[in-house]
N, C-alpha and C. Protein backbone atom coordinates (compact mmCIF):
# COMPACT_ATOMS: atom_id res chain seq x y z
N UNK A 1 0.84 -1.18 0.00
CA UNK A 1 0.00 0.00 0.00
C UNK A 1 0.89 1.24 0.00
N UNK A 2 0.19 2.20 -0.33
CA UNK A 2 1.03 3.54 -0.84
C UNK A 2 1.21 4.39 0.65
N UNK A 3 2.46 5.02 0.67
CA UNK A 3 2.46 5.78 1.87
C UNK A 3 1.26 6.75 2.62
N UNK A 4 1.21 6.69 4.17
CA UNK A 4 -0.02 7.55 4.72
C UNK A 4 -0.04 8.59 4.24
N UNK A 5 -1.65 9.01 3.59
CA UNK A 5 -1.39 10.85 3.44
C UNK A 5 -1.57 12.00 4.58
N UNK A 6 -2.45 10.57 5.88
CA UNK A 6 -2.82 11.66 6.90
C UNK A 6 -2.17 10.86 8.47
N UNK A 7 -1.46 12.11 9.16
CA UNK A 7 -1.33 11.28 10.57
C UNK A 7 -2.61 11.17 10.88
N UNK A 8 -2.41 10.28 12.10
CA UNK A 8 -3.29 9.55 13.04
C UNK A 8 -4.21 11.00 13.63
N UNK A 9 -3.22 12.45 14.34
CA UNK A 9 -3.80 13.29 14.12
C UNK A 9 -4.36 14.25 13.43
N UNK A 10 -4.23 14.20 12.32
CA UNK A 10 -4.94 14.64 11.27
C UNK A 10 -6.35 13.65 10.52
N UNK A 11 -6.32 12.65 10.86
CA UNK A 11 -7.53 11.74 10.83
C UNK A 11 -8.22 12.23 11.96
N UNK A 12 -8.45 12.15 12.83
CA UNK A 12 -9.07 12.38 14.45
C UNK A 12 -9.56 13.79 13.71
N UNK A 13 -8.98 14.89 13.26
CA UNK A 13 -9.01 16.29 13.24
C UNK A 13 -10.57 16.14 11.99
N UNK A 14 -10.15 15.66 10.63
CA UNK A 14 -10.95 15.34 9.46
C UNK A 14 -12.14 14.54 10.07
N UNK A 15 -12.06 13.45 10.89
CA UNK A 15 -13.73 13.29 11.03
C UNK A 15 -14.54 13.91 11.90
N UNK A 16 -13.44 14.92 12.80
CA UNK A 16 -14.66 15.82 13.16
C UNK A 16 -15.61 16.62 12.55
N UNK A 17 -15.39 16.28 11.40
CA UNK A 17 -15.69 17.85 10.36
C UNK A 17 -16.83 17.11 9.76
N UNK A 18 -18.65 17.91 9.99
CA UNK A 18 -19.47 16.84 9.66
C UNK A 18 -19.60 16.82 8.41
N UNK A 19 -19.07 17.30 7.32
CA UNK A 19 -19.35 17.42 6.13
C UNK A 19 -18.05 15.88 5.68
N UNK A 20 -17.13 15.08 7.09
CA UNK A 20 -16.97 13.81 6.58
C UNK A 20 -17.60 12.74 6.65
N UNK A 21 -17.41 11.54 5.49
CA UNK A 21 -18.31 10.04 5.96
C UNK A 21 -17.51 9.49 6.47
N UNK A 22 -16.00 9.31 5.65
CA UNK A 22 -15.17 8.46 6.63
C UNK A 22 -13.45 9.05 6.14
N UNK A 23 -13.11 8.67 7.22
CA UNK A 23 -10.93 9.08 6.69
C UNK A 23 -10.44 7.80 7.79
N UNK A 24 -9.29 7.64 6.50
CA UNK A 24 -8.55 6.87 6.46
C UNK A 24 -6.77 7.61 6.37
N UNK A 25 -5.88 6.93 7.11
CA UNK A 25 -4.47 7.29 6.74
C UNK A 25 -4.47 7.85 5.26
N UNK A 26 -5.30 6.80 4.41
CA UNK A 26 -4.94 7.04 2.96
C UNK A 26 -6.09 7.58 1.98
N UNK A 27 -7.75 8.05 2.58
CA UNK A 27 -8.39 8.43 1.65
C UNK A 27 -9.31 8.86 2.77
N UNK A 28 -9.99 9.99 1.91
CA UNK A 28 -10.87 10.56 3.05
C UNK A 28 -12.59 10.95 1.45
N UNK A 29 -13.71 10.50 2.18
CA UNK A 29 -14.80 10.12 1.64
C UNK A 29 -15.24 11.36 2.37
N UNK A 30 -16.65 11.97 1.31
CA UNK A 30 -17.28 13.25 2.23
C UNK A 30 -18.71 13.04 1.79
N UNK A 31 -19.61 13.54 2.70
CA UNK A 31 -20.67 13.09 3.03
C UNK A 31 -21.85 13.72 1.39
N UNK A 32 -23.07 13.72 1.42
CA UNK A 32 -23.99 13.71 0.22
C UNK A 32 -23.98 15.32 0.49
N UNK A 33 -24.02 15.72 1.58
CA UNK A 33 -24.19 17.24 1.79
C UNK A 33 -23.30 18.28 1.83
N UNK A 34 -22.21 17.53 1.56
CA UNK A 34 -21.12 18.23 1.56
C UNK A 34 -21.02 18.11 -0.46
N UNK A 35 -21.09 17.24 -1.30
CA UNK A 35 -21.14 17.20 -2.52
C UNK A 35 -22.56 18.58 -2.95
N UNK A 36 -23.31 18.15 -2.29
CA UNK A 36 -24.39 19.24 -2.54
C UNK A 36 -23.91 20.66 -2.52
N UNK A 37 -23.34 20.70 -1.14
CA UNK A 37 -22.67 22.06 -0.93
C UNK A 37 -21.88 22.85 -2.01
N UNK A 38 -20.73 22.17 -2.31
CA UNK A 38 -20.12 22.22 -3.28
C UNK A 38 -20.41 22.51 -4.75
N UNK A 39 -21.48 21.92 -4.98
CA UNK A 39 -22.00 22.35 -6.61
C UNK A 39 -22.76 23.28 -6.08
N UNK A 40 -23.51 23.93 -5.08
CA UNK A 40 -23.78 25.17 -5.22
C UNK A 40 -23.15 26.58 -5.21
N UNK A 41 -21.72 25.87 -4.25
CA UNK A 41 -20.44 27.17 -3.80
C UNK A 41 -19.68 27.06 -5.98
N UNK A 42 -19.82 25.71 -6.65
CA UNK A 42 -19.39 25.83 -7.73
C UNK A 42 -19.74 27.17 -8.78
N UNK A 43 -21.14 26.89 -8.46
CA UNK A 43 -22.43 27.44 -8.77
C UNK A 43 -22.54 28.99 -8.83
N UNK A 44 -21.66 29.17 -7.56
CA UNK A 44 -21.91 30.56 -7.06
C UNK A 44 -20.32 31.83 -7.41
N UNK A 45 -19.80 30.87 -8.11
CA UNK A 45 -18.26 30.98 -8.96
C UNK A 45 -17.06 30.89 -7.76
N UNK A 46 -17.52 30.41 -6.47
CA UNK A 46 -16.52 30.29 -5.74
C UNK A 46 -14.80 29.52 -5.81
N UNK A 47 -14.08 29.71 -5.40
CA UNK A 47 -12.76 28.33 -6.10
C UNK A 47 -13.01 27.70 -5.25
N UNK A 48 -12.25 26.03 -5.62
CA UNK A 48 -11.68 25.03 -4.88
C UNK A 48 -11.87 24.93 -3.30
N UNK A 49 -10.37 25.54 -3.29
CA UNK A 49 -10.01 26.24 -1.83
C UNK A 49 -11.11 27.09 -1.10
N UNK A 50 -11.00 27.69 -1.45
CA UNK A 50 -12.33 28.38 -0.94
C UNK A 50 -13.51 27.68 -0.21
N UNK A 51 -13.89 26.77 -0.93
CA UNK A 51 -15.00 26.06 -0.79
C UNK A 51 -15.02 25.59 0.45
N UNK A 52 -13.60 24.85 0.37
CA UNK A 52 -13.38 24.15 1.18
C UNK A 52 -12.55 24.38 2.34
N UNK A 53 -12.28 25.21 2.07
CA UNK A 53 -12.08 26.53 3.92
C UNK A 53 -13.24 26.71 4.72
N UNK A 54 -14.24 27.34 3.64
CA UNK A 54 -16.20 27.09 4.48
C UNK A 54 -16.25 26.61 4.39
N UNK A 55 -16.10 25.43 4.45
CA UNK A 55 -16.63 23.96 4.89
C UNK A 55 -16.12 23.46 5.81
N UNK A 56 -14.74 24.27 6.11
CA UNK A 56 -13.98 23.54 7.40
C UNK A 56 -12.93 22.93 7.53
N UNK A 57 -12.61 22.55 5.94
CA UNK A 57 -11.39 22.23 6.11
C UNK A 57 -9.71 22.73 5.77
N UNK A 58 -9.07 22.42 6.44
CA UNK A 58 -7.70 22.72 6.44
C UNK A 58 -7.25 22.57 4.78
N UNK A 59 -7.07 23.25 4.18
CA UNK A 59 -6.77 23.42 2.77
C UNK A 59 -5.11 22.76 2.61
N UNK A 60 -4.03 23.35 3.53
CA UNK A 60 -2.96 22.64 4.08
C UNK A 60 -2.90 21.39 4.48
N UNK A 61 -4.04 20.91 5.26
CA UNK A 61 -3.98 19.43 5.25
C UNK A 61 -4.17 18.23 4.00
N UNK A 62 -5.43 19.14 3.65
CA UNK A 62 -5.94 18.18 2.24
C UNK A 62 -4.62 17.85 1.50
N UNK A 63 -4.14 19.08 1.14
CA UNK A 63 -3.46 19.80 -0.33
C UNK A 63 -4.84 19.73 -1.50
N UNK A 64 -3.96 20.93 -2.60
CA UNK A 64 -4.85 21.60 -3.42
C UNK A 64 -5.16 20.76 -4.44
N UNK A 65 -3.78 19.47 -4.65
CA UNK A 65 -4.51 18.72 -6.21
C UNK A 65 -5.52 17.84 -5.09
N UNK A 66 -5.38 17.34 -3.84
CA UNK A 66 -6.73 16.26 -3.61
C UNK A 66 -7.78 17.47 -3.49
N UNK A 67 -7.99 18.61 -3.14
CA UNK A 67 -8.90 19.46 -2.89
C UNK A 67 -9.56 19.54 -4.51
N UNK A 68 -8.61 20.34 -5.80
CA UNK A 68 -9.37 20.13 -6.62
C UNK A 68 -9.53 18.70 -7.80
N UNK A 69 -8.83 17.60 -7.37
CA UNK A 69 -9.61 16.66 -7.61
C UNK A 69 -11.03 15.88 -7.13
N UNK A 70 -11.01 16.36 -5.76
CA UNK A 70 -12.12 16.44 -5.48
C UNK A 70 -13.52 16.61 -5.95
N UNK A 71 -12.87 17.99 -5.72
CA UNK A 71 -14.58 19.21 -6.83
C UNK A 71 -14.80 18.45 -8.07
N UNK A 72 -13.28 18.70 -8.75
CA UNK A 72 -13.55 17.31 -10.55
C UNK A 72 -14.38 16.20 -10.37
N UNK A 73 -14.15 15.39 -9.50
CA UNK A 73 -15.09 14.21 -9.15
C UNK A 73 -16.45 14.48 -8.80
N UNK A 74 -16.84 15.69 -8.10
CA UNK A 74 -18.19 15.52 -7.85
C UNK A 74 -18.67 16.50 -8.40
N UNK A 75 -18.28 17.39 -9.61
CA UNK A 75 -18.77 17.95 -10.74
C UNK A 75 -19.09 16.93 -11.72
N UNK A 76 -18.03 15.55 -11.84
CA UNK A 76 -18.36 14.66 -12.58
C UNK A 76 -19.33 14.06 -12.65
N UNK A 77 -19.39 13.53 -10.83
CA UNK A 77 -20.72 12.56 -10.56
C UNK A 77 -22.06 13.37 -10.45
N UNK A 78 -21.83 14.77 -10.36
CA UNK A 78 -23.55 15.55 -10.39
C UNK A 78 -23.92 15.54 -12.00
N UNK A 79 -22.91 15.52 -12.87
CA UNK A 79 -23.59 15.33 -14.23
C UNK A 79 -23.77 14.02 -14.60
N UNK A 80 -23.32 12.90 -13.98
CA UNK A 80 -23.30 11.82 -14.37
C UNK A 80 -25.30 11.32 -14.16
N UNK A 81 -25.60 10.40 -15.15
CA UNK A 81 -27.13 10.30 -15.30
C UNK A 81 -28.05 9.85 -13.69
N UNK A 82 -27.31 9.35 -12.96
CA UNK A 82 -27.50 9.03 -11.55
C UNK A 82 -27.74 10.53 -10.66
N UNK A 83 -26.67 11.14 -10.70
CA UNK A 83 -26.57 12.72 -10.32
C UNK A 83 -25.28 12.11 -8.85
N UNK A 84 -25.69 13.14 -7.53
CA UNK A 84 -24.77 12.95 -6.59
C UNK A 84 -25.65 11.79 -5.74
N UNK A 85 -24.63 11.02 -5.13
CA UNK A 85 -24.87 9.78 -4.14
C UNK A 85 -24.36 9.92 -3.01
N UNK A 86 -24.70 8.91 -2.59
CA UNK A 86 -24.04 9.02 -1.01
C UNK A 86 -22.49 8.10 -0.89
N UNK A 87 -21.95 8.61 -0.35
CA UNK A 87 -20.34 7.55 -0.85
C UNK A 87 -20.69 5.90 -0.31
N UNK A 88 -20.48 5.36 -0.74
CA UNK A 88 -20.13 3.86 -0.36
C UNK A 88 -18.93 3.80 -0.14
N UNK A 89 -19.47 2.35 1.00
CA UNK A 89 -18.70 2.14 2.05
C UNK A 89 -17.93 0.10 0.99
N UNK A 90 -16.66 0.11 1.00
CA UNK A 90 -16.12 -0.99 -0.29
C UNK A 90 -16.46 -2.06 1.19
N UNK A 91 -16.21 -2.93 0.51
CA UNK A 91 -16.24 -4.62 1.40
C UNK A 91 -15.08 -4.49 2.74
N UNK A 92 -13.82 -4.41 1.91
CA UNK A 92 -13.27 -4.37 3.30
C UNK A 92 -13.08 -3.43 4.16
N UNK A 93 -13.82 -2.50 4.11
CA UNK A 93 -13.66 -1.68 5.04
C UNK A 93 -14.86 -1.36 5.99
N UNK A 94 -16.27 -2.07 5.36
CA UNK A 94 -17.64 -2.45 5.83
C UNK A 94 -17.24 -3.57 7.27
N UNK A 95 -16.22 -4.66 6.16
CA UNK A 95 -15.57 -5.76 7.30
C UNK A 95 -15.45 -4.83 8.92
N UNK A 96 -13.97 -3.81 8.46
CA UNK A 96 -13.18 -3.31 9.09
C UNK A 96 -14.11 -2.60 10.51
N UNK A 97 -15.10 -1.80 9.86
CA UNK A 97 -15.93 -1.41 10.37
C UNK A 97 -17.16 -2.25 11.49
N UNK A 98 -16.93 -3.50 10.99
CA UNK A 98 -18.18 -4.41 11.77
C UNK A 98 -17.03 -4.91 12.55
N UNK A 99 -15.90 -4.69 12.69
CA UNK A 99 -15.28 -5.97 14.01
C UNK A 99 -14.95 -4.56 14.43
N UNK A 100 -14.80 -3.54 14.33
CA UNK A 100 -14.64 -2.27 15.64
C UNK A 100 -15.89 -2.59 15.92
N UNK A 101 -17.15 -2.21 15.67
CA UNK A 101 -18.37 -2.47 16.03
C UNK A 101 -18.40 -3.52 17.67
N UNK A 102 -18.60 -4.61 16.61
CA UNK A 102 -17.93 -6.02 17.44
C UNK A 102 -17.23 -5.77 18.65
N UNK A 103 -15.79 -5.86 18.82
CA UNK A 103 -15.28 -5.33 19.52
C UNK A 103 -15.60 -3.88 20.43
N UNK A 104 -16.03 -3.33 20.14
CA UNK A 104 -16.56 -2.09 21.27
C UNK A 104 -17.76 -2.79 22.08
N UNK A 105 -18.90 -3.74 21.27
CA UNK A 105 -20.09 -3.94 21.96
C UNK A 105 -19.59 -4.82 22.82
N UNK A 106 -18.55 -5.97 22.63
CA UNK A 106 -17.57 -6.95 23.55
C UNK A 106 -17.17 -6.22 24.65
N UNK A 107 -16.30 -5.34 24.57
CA UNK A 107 -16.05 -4.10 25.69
C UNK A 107 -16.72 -3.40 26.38
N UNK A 108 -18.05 -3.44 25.73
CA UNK A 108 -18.85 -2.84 27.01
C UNK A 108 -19.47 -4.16 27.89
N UNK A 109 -19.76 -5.11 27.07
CA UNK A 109 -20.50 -6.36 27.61
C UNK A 109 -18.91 -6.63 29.00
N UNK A 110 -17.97 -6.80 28.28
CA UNK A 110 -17.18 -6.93 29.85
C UNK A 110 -17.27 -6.21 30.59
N UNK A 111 -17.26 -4.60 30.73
CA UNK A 111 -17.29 -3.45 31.50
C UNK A 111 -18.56 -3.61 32.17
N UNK A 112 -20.00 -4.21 31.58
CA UNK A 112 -20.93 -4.63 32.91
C UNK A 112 -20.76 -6.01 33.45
N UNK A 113 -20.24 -7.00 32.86
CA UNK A 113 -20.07 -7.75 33.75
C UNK A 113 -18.79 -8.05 35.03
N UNK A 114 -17.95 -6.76 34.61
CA UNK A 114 -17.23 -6.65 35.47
C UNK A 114 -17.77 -5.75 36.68
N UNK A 115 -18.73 -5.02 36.50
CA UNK A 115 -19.75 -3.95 37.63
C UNK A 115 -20.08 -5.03 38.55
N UNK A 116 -20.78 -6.08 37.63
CA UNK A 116 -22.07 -7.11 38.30
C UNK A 116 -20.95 -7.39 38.95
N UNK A 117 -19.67 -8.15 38.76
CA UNK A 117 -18.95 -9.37 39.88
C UNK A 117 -18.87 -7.93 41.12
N UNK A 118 -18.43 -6.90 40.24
CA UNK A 118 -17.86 -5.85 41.57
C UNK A 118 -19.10 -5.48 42.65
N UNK A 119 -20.29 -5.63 42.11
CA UNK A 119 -21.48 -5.40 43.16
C UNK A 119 -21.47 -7.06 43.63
N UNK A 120 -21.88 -7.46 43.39
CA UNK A 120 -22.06 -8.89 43.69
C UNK A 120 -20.92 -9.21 44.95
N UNK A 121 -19.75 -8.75 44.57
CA UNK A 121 -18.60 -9.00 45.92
C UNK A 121 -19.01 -8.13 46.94
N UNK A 122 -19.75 -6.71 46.47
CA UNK A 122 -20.07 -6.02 47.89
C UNK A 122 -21.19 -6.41 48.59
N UNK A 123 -22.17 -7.08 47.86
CA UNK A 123 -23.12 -8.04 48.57
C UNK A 123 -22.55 -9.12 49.47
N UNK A 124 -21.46 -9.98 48.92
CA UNK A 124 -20.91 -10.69 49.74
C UNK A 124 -20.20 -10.40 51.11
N UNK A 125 -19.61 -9.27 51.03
CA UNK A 125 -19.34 -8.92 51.92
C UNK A 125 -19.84 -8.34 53.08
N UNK A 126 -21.10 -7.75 52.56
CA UNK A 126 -21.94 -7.36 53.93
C UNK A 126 -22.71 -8.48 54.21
N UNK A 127 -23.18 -9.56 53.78
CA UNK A 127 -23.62 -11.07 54.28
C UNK A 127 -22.58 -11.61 55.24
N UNK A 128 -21.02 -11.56 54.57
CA UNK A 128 -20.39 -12.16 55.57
C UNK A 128 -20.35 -10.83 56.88
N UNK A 129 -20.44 -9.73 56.88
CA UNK A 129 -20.20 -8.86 57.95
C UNK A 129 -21.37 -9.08 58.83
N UNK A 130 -22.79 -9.44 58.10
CA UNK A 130 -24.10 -9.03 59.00
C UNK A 130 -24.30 -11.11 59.94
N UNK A 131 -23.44 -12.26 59.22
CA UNK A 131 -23.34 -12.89 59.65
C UNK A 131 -22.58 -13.07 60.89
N UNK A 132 -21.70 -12.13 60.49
CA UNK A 132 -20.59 -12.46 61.79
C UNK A 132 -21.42 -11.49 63.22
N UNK A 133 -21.93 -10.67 62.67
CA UNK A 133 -22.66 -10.10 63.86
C UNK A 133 -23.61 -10.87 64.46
N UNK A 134 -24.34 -11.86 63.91
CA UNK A 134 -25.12 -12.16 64.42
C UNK A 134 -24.53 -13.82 65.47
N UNK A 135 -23.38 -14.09 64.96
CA UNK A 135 -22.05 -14.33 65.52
C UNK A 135 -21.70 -14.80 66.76
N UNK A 136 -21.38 -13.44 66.67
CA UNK A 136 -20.40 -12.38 67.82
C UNK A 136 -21.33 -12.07 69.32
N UNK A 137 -22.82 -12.03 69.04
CA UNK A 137 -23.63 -11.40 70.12
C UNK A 137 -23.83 -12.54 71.56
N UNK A 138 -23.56 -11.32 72.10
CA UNK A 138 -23.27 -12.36 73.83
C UNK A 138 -24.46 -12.98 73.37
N UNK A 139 -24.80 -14.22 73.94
CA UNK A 139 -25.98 -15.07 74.43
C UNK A 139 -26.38 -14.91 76.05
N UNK A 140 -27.76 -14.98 76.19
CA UNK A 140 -28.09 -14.45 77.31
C UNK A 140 -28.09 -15.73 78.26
N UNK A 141 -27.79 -15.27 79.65
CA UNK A 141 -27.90 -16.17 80.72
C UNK A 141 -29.34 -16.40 81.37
């Protein structure tokens, strides 16, 4: 695979930005409303850059040929007979996506059953405390 285009912090930074669907080290996908946006800022004779400063993003991060390859692509796909779509999500990364899934719902399922043992031991312990009291108490003469 081809070298990362984005650090780890610069991914974190890009999906905050709701006009993304998804980023990757190596490709970053943008949402139906953000394509919308765009053919109207096209529309409105705005540039590239521009566009995509109001929109939020770091023009420096992108760089300007993915910025205006970008716009090219979804000037392409609004004329194309379909018009604009919503990005799809490829196979392996649908995968990629269902075992984080997976894995997080696993992580919480341990995180309550680790509560339950941790209540459950403090139950035990006041049984053994309220036993021993009952124990401990002089017996009467």
């Amino acid at each position: 695979m081809s070298k990362p285009c984005f650090t780890n912090e610069e991914v974190s930074i890009l999906k905050k930005n709701t006009y993304t669907y998804s980023v990757t080290p190596y490709k970053i996908s943008y949402t139906l409303d953000f394509k919308i946006f765009v053919m109207r800022q096209v529309k409105a004779g705005m540039t590239s850059v521009k566009i995509f400063k109001k929109a939020g993003y770091d023009p420096e991060m992108l760089g300007v040929s993915r910025i205006y390859s970008s716009v090219k692509a979804i000037k392409k796909e609004a004329a194309s007979p379909k018009g604009l779509q919503h990005p799809r999500v490829n196979k392996k990364e649908k995968k990629r996506m269902d075992a984080a899934m997976a894995k997080s719902q696993t992580n919480k399922a341990i995180e309550e059953l680790n509560d339950r043992i941790e209540y459950m031991q403090q139950e035990i312990d006041l049984l053994k405390k309220t036993s021993l009291m009952f124990l401990e108490t002089p017996e009467e003469e």
